[in-house]
N, C-alpha and C. Protein backbone atom coordinates (compact mmCIF):
# COMPACT_ATOMS: atom_id res chain seq x y z
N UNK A 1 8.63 -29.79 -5.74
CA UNK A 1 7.80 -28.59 -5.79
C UNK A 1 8.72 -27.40 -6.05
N UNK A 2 8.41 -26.55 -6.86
CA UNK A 2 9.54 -25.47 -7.34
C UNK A 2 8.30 -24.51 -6.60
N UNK A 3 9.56 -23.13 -6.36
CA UNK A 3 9.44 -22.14 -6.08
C UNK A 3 9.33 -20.93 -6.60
N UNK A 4 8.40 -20.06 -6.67
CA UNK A 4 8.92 -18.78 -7.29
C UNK A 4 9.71 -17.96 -6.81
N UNK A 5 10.66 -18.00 -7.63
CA UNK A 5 11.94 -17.07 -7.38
C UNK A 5 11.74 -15.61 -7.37
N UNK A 6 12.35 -15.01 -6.13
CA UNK A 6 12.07 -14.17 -5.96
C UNK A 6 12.50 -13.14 -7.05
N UNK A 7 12.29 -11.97 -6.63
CA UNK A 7 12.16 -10.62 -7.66
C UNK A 7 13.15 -9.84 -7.08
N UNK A 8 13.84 -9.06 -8.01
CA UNK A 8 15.25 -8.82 -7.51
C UNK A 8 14.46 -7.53 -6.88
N UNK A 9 14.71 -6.69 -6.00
CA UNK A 9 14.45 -5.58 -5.56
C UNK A 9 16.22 -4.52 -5.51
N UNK A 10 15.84 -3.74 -5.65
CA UNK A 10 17.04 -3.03 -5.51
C UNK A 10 17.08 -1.31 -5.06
N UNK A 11 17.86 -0.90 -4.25
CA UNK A 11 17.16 0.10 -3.42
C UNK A 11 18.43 1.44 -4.33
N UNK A 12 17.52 2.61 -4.85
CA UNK A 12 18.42 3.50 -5.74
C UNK A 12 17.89 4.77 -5.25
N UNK A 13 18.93 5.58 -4.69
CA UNK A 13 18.44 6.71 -4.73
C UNK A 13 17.57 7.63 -5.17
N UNK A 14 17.32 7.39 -6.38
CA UNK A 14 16.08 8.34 -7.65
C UNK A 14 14.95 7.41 -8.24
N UNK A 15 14.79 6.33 -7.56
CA UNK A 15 13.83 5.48 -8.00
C UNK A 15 12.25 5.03 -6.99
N UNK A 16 11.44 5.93 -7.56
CA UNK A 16 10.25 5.69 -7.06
C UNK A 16 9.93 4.16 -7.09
N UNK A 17 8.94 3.61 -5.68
CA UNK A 17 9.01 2.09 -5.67
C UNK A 17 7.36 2.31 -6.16
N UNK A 18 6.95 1.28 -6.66
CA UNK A 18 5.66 0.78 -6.79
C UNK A 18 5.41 -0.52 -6.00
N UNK A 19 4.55 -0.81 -5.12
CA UNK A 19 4.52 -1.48 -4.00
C UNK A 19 2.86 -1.84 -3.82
N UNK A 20 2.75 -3.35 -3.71
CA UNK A 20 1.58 -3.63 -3.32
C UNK A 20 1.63 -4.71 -2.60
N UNK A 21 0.34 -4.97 -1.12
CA UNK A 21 0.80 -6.06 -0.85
C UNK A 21 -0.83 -6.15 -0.24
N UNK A 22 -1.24 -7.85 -0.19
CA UNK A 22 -2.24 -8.34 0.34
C UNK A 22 -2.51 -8.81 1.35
N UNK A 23 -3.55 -8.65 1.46
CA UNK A 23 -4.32 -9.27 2.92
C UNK A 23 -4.33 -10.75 2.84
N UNK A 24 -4.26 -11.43 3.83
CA UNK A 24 -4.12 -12.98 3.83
C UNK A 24 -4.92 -13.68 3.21
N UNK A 25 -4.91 -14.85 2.52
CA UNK A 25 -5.24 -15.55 1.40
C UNK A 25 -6.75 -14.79 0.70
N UNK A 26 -6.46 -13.11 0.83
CA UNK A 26 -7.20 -12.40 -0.19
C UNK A 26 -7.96 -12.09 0.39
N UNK A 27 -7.84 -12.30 1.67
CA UNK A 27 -10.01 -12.25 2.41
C UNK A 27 -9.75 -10.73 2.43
N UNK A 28 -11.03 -10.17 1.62
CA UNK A 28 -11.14 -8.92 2.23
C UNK A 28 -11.16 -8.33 3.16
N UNK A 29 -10.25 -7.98 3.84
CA UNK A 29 -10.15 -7.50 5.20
C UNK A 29 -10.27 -5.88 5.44
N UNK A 30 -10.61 -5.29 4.35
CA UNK A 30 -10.69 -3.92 4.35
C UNK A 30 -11.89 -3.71 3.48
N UNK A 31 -13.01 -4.23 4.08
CA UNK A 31 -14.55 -4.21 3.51
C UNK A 31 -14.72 -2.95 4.13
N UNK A 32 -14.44 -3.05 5.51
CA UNK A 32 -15.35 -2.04 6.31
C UNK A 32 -14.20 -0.86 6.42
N UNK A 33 -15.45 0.34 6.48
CA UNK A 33 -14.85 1.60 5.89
C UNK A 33 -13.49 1.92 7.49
N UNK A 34 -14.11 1.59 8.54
CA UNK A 34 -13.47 1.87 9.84
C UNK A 34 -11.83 1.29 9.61
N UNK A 35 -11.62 0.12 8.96
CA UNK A 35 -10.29 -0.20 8.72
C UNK A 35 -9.65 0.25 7.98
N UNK A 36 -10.86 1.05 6.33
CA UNK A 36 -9.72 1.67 5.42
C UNK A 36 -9.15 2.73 6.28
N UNK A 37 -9.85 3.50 6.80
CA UNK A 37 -9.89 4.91 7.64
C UNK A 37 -8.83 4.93 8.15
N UNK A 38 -8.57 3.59 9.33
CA UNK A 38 -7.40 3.46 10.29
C UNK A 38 -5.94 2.96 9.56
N UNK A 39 -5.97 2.49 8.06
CA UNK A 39 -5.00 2.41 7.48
C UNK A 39 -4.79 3.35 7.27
N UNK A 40 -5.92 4.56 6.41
CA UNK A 40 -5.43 5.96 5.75
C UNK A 40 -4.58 6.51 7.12
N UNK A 41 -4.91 6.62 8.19
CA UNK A 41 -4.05 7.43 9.53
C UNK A 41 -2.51 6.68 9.21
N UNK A 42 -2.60 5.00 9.39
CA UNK A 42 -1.46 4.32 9.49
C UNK A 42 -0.74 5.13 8.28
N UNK A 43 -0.88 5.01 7.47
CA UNK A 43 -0.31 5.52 6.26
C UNK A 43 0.82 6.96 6.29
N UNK A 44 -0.51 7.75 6.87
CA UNK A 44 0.12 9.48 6.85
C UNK A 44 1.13 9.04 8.43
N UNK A 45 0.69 8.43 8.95
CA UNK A 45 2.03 8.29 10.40
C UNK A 45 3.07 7.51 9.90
N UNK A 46 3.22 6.73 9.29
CA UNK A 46 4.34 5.77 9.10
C UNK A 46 4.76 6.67 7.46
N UNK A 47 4.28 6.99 7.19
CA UNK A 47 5.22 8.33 6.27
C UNK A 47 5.78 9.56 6.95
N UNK A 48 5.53 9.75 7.81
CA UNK A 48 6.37 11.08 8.62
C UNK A 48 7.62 10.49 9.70
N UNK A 49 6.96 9.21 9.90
CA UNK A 49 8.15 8.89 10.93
C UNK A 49 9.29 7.64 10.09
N UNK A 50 9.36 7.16 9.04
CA UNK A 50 10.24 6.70 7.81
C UNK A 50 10.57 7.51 6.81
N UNK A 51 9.63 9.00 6.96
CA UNK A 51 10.54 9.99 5.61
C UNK A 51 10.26 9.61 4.13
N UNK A 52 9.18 9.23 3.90
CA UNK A 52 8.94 9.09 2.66
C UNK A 52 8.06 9.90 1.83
N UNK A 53 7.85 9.81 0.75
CA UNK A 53 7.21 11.14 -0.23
C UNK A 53 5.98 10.13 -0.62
N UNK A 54 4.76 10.19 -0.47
CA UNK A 54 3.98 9.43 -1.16
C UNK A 54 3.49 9.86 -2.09
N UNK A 55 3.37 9.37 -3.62
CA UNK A 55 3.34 9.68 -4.59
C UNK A 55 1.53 9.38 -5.36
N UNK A 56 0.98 8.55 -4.73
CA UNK A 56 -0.05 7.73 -5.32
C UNK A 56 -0.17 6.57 -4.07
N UNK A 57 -1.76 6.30 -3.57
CA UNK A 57 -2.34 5.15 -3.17
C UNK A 57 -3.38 5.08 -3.37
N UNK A 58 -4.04 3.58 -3.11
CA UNK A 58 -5.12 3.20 -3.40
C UNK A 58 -5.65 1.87 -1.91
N UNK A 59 -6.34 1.69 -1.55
CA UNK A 59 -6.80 0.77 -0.24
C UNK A 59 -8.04 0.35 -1.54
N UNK A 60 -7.90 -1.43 -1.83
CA UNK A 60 -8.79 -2.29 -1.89
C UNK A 60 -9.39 -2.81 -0.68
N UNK A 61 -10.61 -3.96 -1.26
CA UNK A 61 -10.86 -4.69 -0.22
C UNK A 61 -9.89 -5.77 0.38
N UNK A 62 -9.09 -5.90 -0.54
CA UNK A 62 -8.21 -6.72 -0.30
C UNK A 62 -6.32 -6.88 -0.36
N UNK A 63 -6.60 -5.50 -0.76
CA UNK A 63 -5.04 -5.26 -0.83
C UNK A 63 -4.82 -3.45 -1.27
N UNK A 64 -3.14 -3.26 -1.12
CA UNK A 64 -3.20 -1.79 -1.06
C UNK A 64 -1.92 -1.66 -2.29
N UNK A 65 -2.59 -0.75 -2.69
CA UNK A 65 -1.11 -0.07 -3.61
C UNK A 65 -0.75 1.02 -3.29
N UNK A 66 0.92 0.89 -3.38
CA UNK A 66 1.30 2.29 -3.28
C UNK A 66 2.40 2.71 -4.38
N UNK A 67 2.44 4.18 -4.29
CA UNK A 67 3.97 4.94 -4.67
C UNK A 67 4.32 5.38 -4.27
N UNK A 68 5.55 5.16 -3.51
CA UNK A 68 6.50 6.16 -2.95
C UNK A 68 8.12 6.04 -3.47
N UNK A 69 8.28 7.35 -2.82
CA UNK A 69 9.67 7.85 -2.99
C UNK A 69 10.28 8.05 -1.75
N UNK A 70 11.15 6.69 -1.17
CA UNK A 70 11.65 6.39 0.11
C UNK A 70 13.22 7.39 0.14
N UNK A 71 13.10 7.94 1.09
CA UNK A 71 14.65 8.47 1.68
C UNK A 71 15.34 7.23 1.81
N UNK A 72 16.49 6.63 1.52
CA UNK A 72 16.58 5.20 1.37
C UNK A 72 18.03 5.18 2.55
N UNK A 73 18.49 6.33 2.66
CA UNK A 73 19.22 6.63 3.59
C UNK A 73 19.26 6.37 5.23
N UNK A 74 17.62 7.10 5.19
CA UNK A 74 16.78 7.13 6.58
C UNK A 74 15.86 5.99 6.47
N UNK A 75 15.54 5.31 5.73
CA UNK A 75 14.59 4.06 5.83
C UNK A 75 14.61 3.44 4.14
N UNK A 76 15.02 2.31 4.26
CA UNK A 76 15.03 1.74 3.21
C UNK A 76 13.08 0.98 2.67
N UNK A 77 13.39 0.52 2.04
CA UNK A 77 12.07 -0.24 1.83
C UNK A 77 11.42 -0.89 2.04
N UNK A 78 12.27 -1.37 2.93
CA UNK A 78 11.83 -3.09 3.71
C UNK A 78 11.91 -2.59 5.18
N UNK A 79 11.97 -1.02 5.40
CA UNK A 79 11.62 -0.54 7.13
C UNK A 79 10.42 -0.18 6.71
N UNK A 80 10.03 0.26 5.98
CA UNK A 80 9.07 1.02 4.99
C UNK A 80 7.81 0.08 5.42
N UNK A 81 7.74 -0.70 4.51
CA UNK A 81 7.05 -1.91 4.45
C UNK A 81 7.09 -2.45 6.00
N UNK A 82 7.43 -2.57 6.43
CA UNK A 82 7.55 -3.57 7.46
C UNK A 82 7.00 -2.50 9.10
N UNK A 83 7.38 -1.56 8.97
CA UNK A 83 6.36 -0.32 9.90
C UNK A 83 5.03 -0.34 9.29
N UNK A 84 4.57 -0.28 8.15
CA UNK A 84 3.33 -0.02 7.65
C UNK A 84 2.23 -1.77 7.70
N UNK A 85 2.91 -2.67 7.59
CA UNK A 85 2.16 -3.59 7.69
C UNK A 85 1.96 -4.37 9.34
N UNK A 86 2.82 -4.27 9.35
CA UNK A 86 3.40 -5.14 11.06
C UNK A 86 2.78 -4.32 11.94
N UNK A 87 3.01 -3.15 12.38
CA UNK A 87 2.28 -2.54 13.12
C UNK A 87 0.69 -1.97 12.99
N UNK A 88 0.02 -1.84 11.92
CA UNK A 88 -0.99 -1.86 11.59
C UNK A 88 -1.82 -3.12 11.75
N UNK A 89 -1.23 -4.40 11.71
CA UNK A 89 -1.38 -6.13 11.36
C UNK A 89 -1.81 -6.04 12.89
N UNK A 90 -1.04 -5.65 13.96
CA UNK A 90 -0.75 -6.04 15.15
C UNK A 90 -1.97 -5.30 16.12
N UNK A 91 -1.82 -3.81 15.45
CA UNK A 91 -3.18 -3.57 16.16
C UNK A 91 -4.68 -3.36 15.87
N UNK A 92 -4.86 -4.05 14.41
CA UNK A 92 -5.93 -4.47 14.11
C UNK A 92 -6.35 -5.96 14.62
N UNK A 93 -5.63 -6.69 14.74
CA UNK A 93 -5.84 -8.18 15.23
C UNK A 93 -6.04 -8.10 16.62
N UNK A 94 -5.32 -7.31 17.10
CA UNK A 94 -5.25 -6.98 18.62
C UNK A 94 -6.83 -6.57 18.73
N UNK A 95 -7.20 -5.78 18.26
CA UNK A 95 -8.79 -5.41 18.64
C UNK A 95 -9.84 -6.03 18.44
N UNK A 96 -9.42 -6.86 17.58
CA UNK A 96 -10.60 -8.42 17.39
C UNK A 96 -10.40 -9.18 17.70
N UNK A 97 -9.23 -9.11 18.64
CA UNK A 97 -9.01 -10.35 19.65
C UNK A 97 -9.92 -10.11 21.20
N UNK A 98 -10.08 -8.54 21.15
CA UNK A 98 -10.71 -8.19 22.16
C UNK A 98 -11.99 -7.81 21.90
N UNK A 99 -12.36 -7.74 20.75
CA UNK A 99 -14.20 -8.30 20.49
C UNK A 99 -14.15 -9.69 19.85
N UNK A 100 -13.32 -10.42 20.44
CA UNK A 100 -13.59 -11.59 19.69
C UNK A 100 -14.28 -12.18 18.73
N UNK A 101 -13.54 -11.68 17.52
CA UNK A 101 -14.62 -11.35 16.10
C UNK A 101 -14.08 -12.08 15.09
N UNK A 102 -15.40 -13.14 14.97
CA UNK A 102 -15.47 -14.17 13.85
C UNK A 102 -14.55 -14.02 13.07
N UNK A 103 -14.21 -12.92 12.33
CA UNK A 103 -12.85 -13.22 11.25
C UNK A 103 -11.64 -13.41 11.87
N UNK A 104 -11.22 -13.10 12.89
CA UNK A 104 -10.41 -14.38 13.29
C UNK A 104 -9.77 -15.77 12.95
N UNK A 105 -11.50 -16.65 13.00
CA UNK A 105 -11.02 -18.18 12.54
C UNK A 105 -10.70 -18.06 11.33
N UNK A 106 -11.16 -16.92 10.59
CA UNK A 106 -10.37 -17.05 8.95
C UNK A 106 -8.79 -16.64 8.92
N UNK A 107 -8.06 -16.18 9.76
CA UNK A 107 -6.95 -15.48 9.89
C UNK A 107 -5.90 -16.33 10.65
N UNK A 108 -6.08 -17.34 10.85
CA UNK A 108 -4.81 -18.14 12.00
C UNK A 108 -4.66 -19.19 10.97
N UNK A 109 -3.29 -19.01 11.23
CA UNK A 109 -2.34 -20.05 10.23
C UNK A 109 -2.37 -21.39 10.93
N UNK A 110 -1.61 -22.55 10.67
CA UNK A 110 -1.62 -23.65 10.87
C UNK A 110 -0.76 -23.62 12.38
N UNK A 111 0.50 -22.92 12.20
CA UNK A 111 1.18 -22.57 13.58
C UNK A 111 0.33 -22.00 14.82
N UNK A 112 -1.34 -21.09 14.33
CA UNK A 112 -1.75 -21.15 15.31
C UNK A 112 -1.68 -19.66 15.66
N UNK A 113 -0.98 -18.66 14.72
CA UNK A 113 -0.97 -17.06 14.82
C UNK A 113 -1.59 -17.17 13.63
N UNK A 114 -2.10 -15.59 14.00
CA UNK A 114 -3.10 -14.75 13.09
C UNK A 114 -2.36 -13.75 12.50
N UNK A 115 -2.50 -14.12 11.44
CA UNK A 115 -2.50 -12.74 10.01
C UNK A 115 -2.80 -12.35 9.02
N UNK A 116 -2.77 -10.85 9.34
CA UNK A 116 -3.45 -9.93 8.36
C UNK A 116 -3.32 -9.58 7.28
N UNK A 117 -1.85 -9.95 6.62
CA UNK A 117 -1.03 -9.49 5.81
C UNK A 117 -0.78 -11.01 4.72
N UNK A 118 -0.76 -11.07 3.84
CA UNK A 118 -0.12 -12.22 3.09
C UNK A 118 1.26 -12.05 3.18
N UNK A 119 2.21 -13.85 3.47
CA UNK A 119 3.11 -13.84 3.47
C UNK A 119 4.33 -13.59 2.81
N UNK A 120 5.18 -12.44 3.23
CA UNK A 120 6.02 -12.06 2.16
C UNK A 120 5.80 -10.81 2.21
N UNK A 121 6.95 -10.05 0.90
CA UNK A 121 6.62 -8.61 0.91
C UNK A 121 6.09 -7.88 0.23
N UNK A 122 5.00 -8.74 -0.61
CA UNK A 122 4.24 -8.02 -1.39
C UNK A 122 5.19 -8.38 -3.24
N UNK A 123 4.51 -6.99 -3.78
CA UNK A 123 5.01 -6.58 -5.26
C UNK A 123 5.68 -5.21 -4.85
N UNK A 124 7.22 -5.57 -5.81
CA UNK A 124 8.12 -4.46 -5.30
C UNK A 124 8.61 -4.18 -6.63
N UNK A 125 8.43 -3.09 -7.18
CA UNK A 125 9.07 -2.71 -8.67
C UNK A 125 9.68 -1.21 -8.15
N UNK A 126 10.69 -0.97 -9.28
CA UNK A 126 11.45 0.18 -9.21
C UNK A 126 10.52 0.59 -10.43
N UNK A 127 10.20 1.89 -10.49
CA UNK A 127 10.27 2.82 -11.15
C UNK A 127 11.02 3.57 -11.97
N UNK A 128 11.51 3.36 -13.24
CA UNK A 128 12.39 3.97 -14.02
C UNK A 128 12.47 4.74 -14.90
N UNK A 129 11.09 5.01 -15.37
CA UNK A 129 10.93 5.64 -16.53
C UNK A 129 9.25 6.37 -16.13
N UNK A 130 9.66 7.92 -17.00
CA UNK A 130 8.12 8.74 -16.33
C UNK A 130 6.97 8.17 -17.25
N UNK A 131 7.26 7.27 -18.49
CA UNK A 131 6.05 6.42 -18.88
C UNK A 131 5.58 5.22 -17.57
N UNK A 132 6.27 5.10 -17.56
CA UNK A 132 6.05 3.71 -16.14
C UNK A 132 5.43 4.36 -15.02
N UNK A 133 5.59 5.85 -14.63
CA UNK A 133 5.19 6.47 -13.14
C UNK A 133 3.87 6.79 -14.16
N UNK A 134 3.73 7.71 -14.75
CA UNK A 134 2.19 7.46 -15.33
C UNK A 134 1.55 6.28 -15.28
N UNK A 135 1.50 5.60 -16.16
CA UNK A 135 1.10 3.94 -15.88
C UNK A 135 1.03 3.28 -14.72
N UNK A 136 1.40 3.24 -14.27
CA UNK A 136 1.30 2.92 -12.12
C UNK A 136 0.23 4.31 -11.70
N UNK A 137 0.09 5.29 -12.15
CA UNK A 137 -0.20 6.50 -11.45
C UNK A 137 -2.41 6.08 -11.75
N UNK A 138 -2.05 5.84 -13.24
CA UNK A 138 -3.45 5.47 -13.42
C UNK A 138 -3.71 4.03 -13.34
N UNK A 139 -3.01 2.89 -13.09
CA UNK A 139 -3.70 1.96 -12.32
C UNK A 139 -4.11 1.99 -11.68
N UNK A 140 -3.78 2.45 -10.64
CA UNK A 140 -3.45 3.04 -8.92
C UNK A 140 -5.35 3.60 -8.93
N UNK A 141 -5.29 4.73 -9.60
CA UNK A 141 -6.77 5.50 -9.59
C UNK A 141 -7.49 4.61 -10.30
N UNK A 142 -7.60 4.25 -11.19
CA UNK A 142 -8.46 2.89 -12.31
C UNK A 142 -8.75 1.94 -11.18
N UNK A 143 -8.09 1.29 -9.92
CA UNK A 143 -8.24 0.11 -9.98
C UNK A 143 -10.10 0.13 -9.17
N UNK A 144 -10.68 1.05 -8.53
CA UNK A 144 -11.71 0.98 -7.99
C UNK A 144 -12.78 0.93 -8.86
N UNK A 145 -12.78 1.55 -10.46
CA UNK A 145 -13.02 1.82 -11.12
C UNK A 145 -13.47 0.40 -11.85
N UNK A 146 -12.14 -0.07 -12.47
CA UNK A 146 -12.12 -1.45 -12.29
C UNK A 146 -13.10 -2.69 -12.25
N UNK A 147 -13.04 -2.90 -11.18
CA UNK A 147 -13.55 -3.67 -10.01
C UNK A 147 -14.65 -3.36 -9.57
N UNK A 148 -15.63 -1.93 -10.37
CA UNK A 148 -17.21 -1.96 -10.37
C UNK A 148 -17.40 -1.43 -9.10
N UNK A 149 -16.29 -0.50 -7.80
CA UNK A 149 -16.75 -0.05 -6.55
C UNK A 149 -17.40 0.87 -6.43
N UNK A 150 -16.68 1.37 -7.64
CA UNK A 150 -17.63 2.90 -7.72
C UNK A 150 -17.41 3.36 -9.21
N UNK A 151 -18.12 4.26 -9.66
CA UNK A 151 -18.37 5.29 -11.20
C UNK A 151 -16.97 5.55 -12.07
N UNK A 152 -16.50 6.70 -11.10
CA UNK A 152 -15.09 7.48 -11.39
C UNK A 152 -14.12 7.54 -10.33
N UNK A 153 -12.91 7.35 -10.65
CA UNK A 153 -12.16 7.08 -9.42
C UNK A 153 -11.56 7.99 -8.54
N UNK A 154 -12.43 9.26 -8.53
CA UNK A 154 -12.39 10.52 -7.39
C UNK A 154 -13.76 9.84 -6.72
N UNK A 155 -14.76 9.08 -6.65
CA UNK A 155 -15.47 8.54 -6.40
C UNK A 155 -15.41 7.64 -5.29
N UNK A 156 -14.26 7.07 -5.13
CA UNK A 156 -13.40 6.43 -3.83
C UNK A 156 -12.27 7.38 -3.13
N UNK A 157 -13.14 7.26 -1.96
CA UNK A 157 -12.53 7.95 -0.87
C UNK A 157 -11.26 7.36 -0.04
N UNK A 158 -10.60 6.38 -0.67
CA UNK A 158 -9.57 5.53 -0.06
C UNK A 158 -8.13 5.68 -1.22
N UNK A 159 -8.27 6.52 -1.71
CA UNK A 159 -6.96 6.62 -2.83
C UNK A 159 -6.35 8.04 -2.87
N UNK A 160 -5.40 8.54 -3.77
CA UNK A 160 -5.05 9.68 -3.91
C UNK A 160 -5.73 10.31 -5.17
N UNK A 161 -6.62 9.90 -5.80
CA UNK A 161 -7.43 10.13 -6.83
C UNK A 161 -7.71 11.86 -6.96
N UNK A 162 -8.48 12.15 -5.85
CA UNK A 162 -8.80 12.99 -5.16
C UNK A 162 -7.82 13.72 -5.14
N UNK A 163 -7.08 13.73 -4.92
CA UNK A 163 -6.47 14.56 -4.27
C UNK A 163 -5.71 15.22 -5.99
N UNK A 164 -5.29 14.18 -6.82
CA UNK A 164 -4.68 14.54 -8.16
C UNK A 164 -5.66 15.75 -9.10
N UNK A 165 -7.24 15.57 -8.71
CA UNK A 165 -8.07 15.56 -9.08
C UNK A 165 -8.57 17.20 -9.20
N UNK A 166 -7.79 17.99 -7.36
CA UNK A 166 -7.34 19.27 -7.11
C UNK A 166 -8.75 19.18 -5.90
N UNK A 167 -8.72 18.29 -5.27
CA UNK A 167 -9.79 18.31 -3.73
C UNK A 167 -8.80 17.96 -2.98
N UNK A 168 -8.11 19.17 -2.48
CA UNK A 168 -6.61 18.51 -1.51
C UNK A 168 -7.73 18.20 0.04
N UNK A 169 -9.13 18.41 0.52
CA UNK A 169 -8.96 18.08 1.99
C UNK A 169 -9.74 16.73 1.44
N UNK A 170 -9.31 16.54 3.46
CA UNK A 170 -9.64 15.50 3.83
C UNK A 170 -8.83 13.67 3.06
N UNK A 171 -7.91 14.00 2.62
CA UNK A 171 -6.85 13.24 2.34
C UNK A 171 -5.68 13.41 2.67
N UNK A 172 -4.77 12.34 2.33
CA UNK A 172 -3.38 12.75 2.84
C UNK A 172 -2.97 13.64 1.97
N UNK A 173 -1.78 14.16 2.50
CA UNK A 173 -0.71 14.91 1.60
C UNK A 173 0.20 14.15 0.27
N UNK A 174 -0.26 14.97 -0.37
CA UNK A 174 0.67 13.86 -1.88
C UNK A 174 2.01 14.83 -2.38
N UNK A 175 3.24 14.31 -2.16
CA UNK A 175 4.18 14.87 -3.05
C UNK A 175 4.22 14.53 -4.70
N UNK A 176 4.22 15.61 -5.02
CA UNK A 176 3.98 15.82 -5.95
C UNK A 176 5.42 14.96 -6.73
N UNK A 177 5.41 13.90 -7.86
CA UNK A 177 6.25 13.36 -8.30
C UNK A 177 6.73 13.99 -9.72
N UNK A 178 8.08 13.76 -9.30
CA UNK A 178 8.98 14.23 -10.48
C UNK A 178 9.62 13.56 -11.22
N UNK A 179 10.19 13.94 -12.65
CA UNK A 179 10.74 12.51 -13.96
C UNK A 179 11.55 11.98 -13.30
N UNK A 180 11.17 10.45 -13.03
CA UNK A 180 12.08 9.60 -12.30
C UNK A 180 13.40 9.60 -13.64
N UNK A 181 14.53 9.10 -12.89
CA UNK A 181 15.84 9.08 -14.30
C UNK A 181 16.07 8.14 -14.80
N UNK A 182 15.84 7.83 -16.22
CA UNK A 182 15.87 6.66 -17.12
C UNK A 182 16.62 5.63 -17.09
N UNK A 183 16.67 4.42 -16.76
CA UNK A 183 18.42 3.68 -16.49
C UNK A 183 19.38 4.68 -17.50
N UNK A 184 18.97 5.10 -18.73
CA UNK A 184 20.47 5.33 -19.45
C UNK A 184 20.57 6.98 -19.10
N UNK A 185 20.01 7.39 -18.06
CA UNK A 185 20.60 8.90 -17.62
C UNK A 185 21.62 8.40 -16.54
């Protein structure tokens, strides 16, 4: 049985990450609006306390994209990631362990723990070029669009759409992104 080999990741000072990662074997776990909500909080907290610039997100039913621009100094990518899923994982499961709630039996692995997260760290691309941060910038807003959730993608209340759009409330704060530097700069 071969493996897919992993994807080189590489952590650069001037390189915005593009980052997505899923919910366990896809189940929509972010149907209900109460979980996007408590991710959007997770989100704006685990960006103030890792130091990162968020550039662009989006919350599916089943998975999240992001862009950021990590202080790589103060938190690399894989603290990044790993505050935003793990602790979010931990106290969402935690609370449906205490309404003991049917999705559950969809969520426990063979070992017998539950999770929220698909295994691994997701999709991890560097950002190198400001054609590429465009292109990620309107996937990112397209993907609800997409996928038939809604009309126009200021239309979903779970992305930075909105906010690009010039409706800064009631969303997070977006740093505003700048020409990432070309490999040959």
């Amino acid at each position: 049985m071969s493996r897919t080999p992993k994807m080189k990741r590489f952590e650069a000072p001037n390189h915005i990450r593009f980052l997505t990662f899923s919910c366990y074997q896809q189940i929509p776990l972010f149907n209900n609006d109460r979980i996007k909500d408590a991710f959007v909080d997770h989100l704006h907290t685990t960006r103030i306390n890792t130091n990162f610039h968020l550039i662009s997100w989006v919350i599916m039913p089943e998975h999240v994209h992001l862009l950021i621009w990590p202080d790589i100094e103060r938190a690399p990518v894989s603290k990044i990631v790993w505050h935003l899923k793990r602790e979010f994982a931990k106290k969402v499961i935690s609370r449906w362990n205490e309404l003991n709630a049917p999705i559950l039996k969809k969520l426990r692995t063979t070992q017998g723990k539950f999770r929220f997260w698909q295994h691994g760290g997701g999709y991890d691309r560097n950002i190198v070029s400001h054609h590429e941060l465009e292109e990620k910038l309107h996937y990112i807003h397209q993907n609800p669009v997409k996928r038939g959730l809604v009309r126009t993608q200021t239309d979903w209340p779970w992305s930075s759409a909105s906010w690009y759009a010039g409706c800064r409330e009631h969303t997070i704060q977006i740093d505003q992104p700048t020409k990432p530097k070309s490999r040959n700069e």
